[in-house]
Protein backbone atom coordinates (compact mmCIF):
# COMPACT_ATOMS: atom_id res chain seq x y z
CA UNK A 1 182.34 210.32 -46.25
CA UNK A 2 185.10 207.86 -44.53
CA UNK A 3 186.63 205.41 -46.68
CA UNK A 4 187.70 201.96 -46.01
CA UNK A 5 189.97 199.29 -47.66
CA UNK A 6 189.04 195.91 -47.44
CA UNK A 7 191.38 193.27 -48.42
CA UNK A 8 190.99 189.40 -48.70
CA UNK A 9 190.89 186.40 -50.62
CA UNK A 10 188.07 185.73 -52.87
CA UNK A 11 189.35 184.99 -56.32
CA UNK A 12 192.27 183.09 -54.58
CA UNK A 13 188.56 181.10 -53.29
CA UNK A 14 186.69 180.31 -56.75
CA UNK A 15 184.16 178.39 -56.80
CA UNK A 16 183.41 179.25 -53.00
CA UNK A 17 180.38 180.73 -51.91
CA UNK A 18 180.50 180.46 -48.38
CA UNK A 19 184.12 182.40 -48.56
CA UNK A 20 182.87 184.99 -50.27
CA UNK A 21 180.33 185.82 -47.97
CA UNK A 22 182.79 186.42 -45.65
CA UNK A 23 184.50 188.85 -47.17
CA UNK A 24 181.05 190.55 -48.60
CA UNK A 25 180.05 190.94 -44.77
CA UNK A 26 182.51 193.16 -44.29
CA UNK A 27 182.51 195.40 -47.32
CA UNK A 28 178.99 195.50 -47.72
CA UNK A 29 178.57 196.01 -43.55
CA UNK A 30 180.96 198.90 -43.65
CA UNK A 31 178.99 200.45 -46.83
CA UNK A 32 175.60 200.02 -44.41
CA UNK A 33 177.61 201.97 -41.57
CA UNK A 34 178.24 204.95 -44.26
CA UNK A 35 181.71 204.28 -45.19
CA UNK A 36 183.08 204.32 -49.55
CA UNK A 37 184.12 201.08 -48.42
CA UNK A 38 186.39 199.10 -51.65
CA UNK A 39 187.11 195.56 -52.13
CA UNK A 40 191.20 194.70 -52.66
CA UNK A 41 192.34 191.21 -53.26
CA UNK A 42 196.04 190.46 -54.68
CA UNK A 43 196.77 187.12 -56.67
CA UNK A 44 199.88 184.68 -57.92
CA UNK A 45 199.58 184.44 -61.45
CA UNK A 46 200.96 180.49 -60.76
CA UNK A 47 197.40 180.00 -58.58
CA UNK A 48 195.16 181.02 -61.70
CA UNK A 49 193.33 178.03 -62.85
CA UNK A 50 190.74 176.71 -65.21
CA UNK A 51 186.92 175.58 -63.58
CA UNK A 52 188.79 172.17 -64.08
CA UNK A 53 191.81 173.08 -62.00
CA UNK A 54 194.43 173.39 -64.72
CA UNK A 55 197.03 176.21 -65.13
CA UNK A 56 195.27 179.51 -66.86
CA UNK A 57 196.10 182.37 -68.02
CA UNK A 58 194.96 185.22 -65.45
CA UNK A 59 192.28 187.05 -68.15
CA UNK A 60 190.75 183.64 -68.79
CA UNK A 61 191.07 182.05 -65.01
CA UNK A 62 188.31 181.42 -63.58
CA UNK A 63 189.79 182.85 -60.46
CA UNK A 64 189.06 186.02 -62.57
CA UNK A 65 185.56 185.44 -63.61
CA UNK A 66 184.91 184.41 -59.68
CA UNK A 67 185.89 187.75 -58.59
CA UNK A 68 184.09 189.67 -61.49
CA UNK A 69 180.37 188.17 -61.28
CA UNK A 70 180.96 188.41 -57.36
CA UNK A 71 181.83 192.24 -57.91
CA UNK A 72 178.98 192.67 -59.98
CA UNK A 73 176.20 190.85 -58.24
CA UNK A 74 176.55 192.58 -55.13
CA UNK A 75 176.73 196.10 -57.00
CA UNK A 76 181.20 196.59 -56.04
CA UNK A 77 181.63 197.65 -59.60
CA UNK A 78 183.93 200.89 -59.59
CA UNK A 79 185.32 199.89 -55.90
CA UNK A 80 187.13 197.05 -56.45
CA UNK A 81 190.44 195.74 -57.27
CA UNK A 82 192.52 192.44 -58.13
CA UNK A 83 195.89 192.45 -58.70
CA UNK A 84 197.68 189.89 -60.80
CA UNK A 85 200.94 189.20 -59.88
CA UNK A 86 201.95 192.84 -58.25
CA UNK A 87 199.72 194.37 -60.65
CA UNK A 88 201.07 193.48 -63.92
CA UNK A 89 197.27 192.72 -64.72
CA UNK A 90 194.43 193.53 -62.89
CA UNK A 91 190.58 193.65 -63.16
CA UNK A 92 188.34 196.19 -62.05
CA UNK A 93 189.23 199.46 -60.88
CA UNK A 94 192.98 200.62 -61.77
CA UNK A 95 195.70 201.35 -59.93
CA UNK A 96 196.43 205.20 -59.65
CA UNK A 97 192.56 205.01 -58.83
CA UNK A 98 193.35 202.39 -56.33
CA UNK A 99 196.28 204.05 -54.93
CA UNK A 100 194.27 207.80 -54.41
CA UNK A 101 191.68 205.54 -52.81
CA UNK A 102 194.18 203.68 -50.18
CA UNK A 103 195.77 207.32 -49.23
CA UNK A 104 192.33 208.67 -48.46
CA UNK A 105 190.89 206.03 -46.54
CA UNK A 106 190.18 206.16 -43.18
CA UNK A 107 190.71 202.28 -42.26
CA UNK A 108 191.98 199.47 -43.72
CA UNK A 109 190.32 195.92 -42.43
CA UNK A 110 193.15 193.50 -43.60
CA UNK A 111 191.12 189.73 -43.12
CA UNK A 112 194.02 187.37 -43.03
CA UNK A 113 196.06 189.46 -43.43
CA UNK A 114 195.80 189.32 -47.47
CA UNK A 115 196.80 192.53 -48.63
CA UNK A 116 200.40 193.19 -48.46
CA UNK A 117 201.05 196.11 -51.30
CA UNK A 118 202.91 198.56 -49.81
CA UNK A 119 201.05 201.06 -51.48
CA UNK A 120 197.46 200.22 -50.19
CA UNK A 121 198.40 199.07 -46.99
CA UNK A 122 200.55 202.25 -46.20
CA UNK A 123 197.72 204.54 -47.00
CA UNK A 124 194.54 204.28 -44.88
CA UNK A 125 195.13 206.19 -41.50
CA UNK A 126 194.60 202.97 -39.33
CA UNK A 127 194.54 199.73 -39.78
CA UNK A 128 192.90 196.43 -38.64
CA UNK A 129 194.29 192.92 -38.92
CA UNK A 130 191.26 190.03 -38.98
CA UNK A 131 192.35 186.58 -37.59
CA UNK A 132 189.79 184.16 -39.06
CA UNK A 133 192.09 181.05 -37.99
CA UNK A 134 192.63 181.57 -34.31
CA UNK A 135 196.05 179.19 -33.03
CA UNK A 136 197.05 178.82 -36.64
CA UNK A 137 197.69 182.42 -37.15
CA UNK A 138 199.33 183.07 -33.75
CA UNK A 139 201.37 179.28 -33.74
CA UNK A 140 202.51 180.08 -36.33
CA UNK A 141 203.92 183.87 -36.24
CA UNK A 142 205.63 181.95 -33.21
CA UNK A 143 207.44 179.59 -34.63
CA UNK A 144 210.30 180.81 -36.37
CA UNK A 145 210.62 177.46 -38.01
CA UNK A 146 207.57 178.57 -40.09
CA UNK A 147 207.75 181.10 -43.09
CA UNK A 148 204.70 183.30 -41.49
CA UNK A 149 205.16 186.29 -39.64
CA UNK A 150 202.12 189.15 -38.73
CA UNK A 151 202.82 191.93 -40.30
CA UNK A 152 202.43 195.52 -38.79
CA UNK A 153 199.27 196.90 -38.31
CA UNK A 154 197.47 199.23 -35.83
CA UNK A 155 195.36 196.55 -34.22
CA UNK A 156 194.57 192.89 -34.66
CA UNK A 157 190.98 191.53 -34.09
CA UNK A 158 190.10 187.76 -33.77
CA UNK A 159 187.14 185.40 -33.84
CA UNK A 160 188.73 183.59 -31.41
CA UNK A 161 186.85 184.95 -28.65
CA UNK A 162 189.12 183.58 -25.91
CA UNK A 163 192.33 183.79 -27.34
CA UNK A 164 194.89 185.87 -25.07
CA UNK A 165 191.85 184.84 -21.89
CA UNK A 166 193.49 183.28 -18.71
CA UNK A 167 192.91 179.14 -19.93
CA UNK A 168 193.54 179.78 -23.83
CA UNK A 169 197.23 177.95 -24.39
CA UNK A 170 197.24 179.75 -27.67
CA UNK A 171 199.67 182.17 -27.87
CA UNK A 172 199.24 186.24 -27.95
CA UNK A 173 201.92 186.91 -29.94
CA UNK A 174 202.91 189.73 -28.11
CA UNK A 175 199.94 191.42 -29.52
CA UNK A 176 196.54 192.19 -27.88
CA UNK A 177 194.08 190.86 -29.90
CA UNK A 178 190.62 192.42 -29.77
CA UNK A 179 187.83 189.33 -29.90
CA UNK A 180 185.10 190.07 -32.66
CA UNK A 181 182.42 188.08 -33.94
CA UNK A 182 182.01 187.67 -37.59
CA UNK A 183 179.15 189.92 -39.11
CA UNK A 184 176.19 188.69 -41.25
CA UNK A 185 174.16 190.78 -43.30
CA UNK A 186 171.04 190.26 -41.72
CA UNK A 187 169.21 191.62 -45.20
CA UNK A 188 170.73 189.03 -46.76
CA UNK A 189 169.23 185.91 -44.95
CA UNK A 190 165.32 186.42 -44.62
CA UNK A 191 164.21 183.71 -43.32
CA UNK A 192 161.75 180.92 -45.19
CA UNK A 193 160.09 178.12 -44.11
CA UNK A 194 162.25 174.77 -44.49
CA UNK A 195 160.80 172.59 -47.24
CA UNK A 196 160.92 168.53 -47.21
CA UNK A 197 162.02 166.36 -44.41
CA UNK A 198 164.56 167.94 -42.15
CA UNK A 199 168.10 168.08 -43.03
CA UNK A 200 171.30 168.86 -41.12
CA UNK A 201 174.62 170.24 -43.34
CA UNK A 202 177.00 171.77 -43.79
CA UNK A 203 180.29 172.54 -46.59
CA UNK A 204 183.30 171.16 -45.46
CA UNK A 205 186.79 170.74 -46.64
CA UNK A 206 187.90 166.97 -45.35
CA UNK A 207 191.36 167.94 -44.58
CA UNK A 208 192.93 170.99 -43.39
CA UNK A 209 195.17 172.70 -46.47
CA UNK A 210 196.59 174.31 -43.06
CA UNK A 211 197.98 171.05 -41.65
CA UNK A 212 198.92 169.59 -38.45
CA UNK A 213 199.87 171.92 -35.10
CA UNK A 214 200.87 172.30 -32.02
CA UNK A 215 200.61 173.95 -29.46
CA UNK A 216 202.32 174.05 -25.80
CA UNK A 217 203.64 170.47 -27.17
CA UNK A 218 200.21 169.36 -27.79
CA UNK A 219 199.68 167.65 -31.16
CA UNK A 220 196.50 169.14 -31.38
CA UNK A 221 193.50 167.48 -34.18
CA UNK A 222 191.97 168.59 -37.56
CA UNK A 223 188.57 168.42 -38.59
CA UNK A 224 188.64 164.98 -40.55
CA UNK A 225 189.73 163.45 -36.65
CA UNK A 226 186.70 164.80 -35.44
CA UNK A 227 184.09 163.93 -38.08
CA UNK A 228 185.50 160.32 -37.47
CA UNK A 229 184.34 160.75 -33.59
CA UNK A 230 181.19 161.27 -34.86
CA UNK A 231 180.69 158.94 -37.57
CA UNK A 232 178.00 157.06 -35.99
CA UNK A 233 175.78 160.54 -35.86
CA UNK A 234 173.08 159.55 -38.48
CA UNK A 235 172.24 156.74 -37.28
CA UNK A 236 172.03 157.72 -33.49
CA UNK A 237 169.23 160.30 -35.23
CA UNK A 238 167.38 158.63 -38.02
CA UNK A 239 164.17 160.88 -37.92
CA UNK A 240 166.84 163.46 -39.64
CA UNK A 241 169.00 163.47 -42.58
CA UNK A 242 172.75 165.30 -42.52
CA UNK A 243 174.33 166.19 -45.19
CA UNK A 244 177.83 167.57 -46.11
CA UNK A 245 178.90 169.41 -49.04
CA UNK A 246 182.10 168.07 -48.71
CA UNK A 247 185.64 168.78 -50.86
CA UNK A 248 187.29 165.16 -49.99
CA UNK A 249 190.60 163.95 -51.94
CA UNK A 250 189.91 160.66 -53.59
CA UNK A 251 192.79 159.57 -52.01
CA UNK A 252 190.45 159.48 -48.68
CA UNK A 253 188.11 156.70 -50.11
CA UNK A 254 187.95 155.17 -46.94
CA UNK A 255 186.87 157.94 -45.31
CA UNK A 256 184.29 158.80 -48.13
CA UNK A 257 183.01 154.74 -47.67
CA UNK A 258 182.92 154.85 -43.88
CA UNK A 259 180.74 158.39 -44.51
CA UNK A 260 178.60 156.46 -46.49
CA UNK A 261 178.15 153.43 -44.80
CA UNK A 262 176.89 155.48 -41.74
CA UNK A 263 174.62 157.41 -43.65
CA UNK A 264 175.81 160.55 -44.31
CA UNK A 265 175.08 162.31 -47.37
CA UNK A 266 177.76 164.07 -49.42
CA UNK A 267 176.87 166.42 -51.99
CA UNK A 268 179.55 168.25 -54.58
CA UNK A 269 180.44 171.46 -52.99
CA UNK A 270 180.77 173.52 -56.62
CA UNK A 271 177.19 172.56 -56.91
CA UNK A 272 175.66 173.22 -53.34
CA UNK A 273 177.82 176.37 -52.67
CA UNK A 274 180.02 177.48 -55.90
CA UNK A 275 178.24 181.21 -55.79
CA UNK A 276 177.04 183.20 -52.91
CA UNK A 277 173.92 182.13 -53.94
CA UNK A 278 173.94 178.33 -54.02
CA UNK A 279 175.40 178.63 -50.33
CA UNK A 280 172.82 180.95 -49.73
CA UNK A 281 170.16 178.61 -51.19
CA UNK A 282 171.92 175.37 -49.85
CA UNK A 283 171.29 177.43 -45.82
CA UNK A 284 168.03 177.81 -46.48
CA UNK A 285 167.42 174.53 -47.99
CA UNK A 286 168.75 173.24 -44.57
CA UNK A 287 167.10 172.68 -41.47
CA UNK A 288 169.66 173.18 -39.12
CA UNK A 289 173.75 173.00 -39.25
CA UNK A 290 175.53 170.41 -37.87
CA UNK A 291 179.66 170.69 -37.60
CA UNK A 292 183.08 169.86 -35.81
CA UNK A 293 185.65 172.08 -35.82
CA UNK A 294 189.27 172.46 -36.15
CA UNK A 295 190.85 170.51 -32.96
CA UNK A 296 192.66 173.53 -32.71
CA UNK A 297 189.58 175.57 -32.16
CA UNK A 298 188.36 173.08 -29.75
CA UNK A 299 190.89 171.81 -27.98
CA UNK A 300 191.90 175.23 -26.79
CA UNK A 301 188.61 176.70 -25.67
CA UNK A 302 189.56 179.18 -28.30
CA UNK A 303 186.32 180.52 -28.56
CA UNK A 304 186.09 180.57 -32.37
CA UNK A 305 182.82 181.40 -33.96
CA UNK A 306 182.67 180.09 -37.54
CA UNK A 307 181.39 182.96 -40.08
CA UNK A 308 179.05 179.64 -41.67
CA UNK A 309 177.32 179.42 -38.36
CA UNK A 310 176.72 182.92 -38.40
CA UNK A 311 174.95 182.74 -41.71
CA UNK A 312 172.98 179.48 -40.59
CA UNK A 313 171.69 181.79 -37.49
CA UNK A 314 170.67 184.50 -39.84
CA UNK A 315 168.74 182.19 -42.28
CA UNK A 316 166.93 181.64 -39.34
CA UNK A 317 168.99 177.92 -39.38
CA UNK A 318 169.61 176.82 -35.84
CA UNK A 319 173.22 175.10 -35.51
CA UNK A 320 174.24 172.31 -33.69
CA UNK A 321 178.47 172.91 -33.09
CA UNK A 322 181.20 171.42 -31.24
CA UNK A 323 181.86 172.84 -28.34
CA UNK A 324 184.90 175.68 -28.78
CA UNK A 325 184.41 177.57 -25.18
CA UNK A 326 181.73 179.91 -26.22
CA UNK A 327 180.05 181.87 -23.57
CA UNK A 328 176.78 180.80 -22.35
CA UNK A 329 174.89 184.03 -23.59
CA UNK A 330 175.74 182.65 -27.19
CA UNK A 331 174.73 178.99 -26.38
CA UNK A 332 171.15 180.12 -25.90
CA UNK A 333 170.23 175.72 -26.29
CA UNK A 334 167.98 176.55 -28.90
CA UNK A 335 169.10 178.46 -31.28
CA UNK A 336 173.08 177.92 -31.13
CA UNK A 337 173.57 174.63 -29.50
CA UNK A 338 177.06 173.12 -28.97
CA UNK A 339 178.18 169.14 -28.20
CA UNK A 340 181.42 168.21 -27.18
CA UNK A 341 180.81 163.82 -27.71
CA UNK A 342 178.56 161.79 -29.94
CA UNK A 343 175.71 161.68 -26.90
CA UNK A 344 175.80 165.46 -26.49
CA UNK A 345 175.56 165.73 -30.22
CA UNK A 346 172.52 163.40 -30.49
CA UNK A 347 170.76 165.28 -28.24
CA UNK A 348 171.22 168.98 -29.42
CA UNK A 349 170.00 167.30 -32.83
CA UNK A 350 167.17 165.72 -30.74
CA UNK A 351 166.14 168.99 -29.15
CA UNK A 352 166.78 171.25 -32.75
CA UNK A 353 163.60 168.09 -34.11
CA UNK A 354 161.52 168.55 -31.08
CA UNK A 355 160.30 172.56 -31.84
CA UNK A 356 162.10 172.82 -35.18
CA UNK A 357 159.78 176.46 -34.95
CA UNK A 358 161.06 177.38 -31.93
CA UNK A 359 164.38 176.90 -32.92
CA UNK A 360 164.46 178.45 -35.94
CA UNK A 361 163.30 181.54 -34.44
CA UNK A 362 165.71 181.59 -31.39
CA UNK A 363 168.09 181.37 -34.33
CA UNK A 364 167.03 184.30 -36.42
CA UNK A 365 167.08 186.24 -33.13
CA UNK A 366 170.75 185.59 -31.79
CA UNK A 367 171.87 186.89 -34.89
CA UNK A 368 169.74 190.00 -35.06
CA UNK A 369 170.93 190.54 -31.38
CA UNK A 370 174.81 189.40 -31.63
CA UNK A 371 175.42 189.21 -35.39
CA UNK A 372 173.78 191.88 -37.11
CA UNK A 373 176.85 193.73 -39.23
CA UNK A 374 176.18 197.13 -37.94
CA UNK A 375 176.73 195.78 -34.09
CA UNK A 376 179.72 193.85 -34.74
CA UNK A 377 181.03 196.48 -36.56
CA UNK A 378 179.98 199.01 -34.86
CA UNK A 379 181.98 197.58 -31.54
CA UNK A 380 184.98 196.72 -33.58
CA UNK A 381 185.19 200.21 -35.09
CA UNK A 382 184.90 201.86 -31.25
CA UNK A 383 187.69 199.27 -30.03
CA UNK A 384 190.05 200.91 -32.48
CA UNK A 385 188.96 204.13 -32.35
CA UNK A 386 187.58 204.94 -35.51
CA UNK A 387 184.61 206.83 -36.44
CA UNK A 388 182.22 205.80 -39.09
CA UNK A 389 181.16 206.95 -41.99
């Protein structure tokens, strides 16, 4: 059987449900495709916190309980890994275990580029480096101004579909990045039908941890810039709720008022989405998603395809997105539909109301036909040349 590494951040994520699906897609998709596939994640010892944010130990963080009742639920007992601190302290499986595991594998899928042990990463026979934040991560490794630099790997893999495509100001880094769209574990998102009146949402963070950019000496926007376009939404749409399980620093009152005075909804995002399963839950207590995106992902026709839309489409969820420069074949207008003003935004919501059946379905079906892990992964693992398990 092949074996495959996958590092990433989910206990440096607590409390995130949506994040950890992202890394379970992979894991748990490369386990489905017949690899021993583990789970690696390394953390600070200064970023382990209590559920109220405080300064914990690592053994009574909840970073640490995060990780272990993710591990368990989704049956990663015995193949997986974090490290506290270098490994100083670590939960789950240990390291000369870990180690034999690394210089076995077959492929190591780096997402964001987390992993940087010398001792795992140097192991597998190839490796993979997964952009999830297309323009940051390549703006950045360009700047020399900015502590961030790629590290080596065999090949790098984006989910910015256009990035490196004649139009796309965002730059290559020298490297040739491979476009990919995120997997979703289409076993994981049966379908139900939507109960109450219909509801548009989504989990947000307010303001970028990442910060400003720019790019080709464009100041390019965050997300808070373009919720604010967009403010008006609700009302435009009354026959619908929306709804954002948003993570908002009370020093943006104004923003939260002018939210609220617009009538959106904002619900605690511990609550709605703290476990896999409350996202899970929260998706399929949704009608449809509505969201901006990072300016960056927008303003350069990056392509980006957000791993939350993904699991939307699976749960059978239509979403209604701003515009990034997806190809038509993904913005089937029913299923996927994208806006790029407040009118065009109105509408797709509009149209999502009108067959709310319809759309659901032409949902469920873009993922089983773009989505679905073993496809994704499947194509990713023949662009690098790997065999599977």
């Amino acid at each position: 059987m092949a074996g495959a590494i996958v590092g990433g951040a989910l206990a440096n994520k607590p409390l995130n449900g949506g994040e950890a699906w992202v890394r379970l897609s992979w894991v748990l998709g490369l386990r489905r495709l017949g690899f021993d596939a583990w789970f690696v994640e390394q953390i600070e010892g200064r970023r382990c916190v209590d559920e109220s944010g405080r300064p914990a130990a690592f053994a009574d963080s909840v970073n640490r309980s995060h990780f272990e009742a993710v591990v368990r639920d989704f049956g990663l007992e015995g193949r997986a890994a974090l490290l506290c601190d270098g490994g100083r302290e670590v939960a789950g499986v240990g390291q000369p275990d870990l180690r034999e595991a690394a210089a076995e594998a077959d492929l190591l899928v780096n997402i964001s580029g987390h992993l940087t042990a010398a001792e795992i990463v140097g192991g597998p026979r190839a490796s993979v480096y997964v952009d999830l934040d297309p323009g940051f991560t390549q703006a950045w490794h360009a700047d020399p101004e900015v502590p961030f630099r790629l590290a080596r790997h065999d090949h790098y893999a984006t989910v910015g579909l256009n990035v490196g495509a004649a139009g796309c100001p965002i730059p290559t880094a020298g490297m040739e990045w491979i476009p990919t769209l995120p997997p979703v574990l289409l076993d994981e998102w049966e379908p139900r039908p939507p109960l109450g009146p219909p509801r548009f949402t989504t989990v947000a963070t307010w303001r970028s941890p990442s910060g400003s950019l720019r790019i080709g000496g464009r100041d390019l926007t965050l997300k808070h810039h373009q919720f604010r376009r967009l403010l008006e939404l609700p009302e435009r749409v009354p026959a619908a709720s929306f709804e954002i399980a948003l993570d908002i620093h009370p020093g943006d009152a104004a923003d939260r008022e002018a939210l609220a005075a617009h009538g959106w909804r904002l619900a605690d995002p511990r609550q709605a989405a703290g476990t896999p399963g409350a996202f899970r839950d929260y998706v399929l207590g949704s009608a449809a998603e509505f969201s901006v995106a990072q300016g960056v992902y927008a303003e350069t026709g990056s392509g980006w395809f957000s791993d939350r839309s993904a699991a939307y489409l699976a749960a059978g969820r239509p979403a209604l997105v701003q515009d990034t420069g997806l190809a038509e074949e993904l913005r089937d207008g029913a299923g996927l539909l994208t806006f790029s003003d407040l009118d065009a935004a109105a509408a797709g919501a509009e149209r999502i109301l009108a067959d709310r059946a319809r759309a659901g379905a032409a949902a469920r079906r873009l993922a089983a036909e773009r989505l679905d892990s073993d496809l994704v992964l499947g194509r990713l693992l023949t662009a690098i040349g790997v065999a599977g398990g």
